[in-house]
N, C-alpha and C. Protein backbone atom coordinates (compact mmCIF):
# COMPACT_ATOMS: atom_id res chain seq x y z
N UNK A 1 -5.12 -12.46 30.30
CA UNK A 1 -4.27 -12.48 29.13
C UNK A 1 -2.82 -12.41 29.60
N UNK A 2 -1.94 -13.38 29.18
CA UNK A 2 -0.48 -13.49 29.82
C UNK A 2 0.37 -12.03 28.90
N UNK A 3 0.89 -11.98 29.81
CA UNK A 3 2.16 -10.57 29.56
C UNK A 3 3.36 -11.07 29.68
N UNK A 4 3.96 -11.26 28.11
CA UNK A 4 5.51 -11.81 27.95
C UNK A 4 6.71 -10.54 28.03
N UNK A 5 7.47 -10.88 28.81
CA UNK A 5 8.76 -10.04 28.55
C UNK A 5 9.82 -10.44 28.01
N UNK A 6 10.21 -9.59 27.11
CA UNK A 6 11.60 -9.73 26.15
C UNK A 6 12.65 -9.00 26.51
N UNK A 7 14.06 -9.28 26.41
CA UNK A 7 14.95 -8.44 26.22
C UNK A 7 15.33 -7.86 25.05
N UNK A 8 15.34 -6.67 24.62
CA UNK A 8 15.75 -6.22 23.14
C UNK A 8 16.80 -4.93 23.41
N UNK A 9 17.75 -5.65 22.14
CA UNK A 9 19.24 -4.74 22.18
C UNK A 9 18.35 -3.50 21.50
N UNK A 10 18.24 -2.28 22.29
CA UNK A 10 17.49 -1.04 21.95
C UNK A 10 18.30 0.31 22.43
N UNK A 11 18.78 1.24 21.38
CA UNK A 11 20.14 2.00 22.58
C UNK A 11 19.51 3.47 21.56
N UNK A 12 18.07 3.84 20.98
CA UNK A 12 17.31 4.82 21.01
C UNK A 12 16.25 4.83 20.62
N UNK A 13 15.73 6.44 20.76
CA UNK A 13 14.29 6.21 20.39
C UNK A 13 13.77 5.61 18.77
N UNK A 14 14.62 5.33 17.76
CA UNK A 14 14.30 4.94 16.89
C UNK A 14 14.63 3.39 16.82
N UNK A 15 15.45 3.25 17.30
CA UNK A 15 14.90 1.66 17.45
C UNK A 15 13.78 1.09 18.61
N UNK A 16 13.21 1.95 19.06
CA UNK A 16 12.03 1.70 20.02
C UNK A 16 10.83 1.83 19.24
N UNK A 17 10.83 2.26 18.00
CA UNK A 17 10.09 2.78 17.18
C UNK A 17 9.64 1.49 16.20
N UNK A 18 11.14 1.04 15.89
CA UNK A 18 10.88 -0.30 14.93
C UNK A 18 10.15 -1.15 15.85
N UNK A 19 10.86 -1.37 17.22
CA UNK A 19 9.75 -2.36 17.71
C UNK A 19 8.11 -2.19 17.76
N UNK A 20 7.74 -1.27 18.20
CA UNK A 20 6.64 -0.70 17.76
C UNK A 20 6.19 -0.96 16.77
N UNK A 21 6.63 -0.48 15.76
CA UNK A 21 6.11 -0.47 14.12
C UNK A 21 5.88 -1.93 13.90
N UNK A 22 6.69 -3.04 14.27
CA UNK A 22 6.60 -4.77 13.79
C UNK A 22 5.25 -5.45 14.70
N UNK A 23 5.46 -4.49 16.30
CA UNK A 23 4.30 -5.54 16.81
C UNK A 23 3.14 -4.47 16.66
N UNK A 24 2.59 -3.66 15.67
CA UNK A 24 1.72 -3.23 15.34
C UNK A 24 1.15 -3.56 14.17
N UNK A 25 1.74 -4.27 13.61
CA UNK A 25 1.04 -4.93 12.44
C UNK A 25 0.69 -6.06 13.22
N UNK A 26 1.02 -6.40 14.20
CA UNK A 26 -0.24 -7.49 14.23
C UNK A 26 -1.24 -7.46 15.22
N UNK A 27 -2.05 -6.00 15.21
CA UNK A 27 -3.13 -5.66 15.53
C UNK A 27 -3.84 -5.74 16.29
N UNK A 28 -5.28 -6.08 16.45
CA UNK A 28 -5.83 -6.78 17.72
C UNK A 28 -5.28 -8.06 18.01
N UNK A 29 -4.48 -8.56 17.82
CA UNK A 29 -3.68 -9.60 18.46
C UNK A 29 -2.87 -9.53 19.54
N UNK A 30 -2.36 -8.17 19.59
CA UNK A 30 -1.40 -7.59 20.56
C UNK A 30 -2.87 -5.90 21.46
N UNK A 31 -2.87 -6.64 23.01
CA UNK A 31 -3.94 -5.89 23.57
C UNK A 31 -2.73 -4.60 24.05
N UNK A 32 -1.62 -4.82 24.12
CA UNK A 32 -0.78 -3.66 25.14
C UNK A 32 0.86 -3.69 24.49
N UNK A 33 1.42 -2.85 24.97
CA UNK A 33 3.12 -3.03 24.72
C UNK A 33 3.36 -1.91 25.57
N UNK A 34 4.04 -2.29 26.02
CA UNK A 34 4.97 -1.31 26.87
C UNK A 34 6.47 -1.45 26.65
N UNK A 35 7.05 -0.67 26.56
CA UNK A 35 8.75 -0.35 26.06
C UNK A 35 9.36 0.19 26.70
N UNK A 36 10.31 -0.05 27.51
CA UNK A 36 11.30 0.56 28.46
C UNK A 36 12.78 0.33 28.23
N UNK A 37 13.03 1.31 27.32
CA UNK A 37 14.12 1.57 26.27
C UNK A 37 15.48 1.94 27.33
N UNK A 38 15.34 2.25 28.55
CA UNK A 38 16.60 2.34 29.39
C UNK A 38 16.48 0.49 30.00
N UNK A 39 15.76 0.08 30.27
CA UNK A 39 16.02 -1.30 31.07
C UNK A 39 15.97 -2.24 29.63
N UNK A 40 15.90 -1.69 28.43
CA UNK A 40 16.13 -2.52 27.14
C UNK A 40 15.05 -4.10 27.48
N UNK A 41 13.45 -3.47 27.56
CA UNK A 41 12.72 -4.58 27.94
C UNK A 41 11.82 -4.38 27.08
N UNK A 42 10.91 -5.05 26.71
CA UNK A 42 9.16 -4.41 25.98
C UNK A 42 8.57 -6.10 26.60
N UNK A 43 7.19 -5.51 27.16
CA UNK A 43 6.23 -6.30 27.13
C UNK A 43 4.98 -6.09 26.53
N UNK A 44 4.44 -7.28 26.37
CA UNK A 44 3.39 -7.35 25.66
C UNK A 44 2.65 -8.53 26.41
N UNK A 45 1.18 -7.70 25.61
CA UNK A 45 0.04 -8.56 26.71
C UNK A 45 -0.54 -8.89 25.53
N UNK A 46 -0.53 -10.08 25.25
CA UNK A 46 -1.10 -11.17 23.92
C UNK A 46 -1.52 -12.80 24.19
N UNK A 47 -2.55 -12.68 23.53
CA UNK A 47 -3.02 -14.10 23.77
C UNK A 47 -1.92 -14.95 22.64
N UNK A 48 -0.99 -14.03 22.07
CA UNK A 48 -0.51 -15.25 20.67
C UNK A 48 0.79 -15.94 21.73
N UNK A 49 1.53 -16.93 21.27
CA UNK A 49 2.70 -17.32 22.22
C UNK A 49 3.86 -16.77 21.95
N UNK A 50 4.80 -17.28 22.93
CA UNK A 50 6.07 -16.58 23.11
C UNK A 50 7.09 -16.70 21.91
N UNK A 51 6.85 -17.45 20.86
CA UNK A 51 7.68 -18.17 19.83
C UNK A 51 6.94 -16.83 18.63
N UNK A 52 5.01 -16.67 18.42
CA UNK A 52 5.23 -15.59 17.54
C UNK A 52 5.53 -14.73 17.90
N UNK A 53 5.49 -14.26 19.40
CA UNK A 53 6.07 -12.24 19.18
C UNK A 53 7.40 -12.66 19.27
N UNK A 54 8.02 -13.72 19.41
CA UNK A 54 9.38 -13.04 19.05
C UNK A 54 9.61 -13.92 17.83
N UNK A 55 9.27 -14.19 16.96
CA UNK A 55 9.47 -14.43 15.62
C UNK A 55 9.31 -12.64 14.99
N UNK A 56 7.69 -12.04 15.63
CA UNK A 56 7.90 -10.78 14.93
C UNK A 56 8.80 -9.72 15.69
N UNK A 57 9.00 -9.79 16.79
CA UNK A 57 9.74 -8.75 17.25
C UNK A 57 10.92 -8.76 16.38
N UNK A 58 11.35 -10.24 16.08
CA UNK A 58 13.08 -9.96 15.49
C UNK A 58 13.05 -9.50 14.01
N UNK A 59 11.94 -9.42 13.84
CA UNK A 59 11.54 -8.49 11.74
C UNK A 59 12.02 -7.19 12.84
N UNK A 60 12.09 -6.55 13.51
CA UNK A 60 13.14 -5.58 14.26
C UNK A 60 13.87 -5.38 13.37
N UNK A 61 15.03 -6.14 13.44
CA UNK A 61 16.34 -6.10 13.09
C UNK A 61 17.14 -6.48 14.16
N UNK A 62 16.55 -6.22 15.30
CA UNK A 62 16.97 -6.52 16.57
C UNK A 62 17.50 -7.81 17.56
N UNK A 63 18.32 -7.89 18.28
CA UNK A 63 18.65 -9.12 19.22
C UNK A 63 17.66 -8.90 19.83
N UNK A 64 16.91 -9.91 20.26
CA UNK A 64 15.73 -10.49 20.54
C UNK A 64 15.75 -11.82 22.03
N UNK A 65 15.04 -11.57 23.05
CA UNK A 65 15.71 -12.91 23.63
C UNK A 65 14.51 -12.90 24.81
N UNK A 66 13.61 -14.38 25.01
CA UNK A 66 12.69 -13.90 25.70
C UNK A 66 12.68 -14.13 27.00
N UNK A 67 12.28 -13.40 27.66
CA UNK A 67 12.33 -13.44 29.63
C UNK A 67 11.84 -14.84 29.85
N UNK A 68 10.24 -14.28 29.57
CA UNK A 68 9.20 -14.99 30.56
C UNK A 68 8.08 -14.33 30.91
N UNK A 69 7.11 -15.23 31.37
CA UNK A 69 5.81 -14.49 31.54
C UNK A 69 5.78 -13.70 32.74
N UNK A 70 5.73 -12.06 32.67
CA UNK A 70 5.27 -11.75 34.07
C UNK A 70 3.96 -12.43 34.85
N UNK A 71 4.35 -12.33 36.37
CA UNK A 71 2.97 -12.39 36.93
C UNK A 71 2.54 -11.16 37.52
């Protein structure tokens, strides 16, 4: 399952929270997230593509901008 990384403008724990909260509504769709709120990164391990999580990441509110697939 590919693991996309994003950059997201994130400067506390409550906006680490919104991200959270948006890619949790979409459920078993999203297997992982990880958030690293000092390197302002979140990945996610999803079979959906790089265009929907960041369509939902940016229901954020957030600048939104995507890396690339880790390997």
């Amino acid at each position: 399952m590919p693991v996309h990384e994003f950059k997201v403008e994130m400067s506390c724990g409550g906006c680490a929270g919104a991200v959270e909260k948006v890619l949790s509504k979409l459920g078993d769709k999203v297997e992982k997230v990880n958030i690293n709120l000092e390197a302002k990164t979140v990945t996610v391990t999803s079979n959906l593509s790089s265009d929907e999580l960041l369509a939902q990441l940016r229901k954020s509110g957030k600048t939104v901008s995507y890396v690339g697939v880790k390997k």
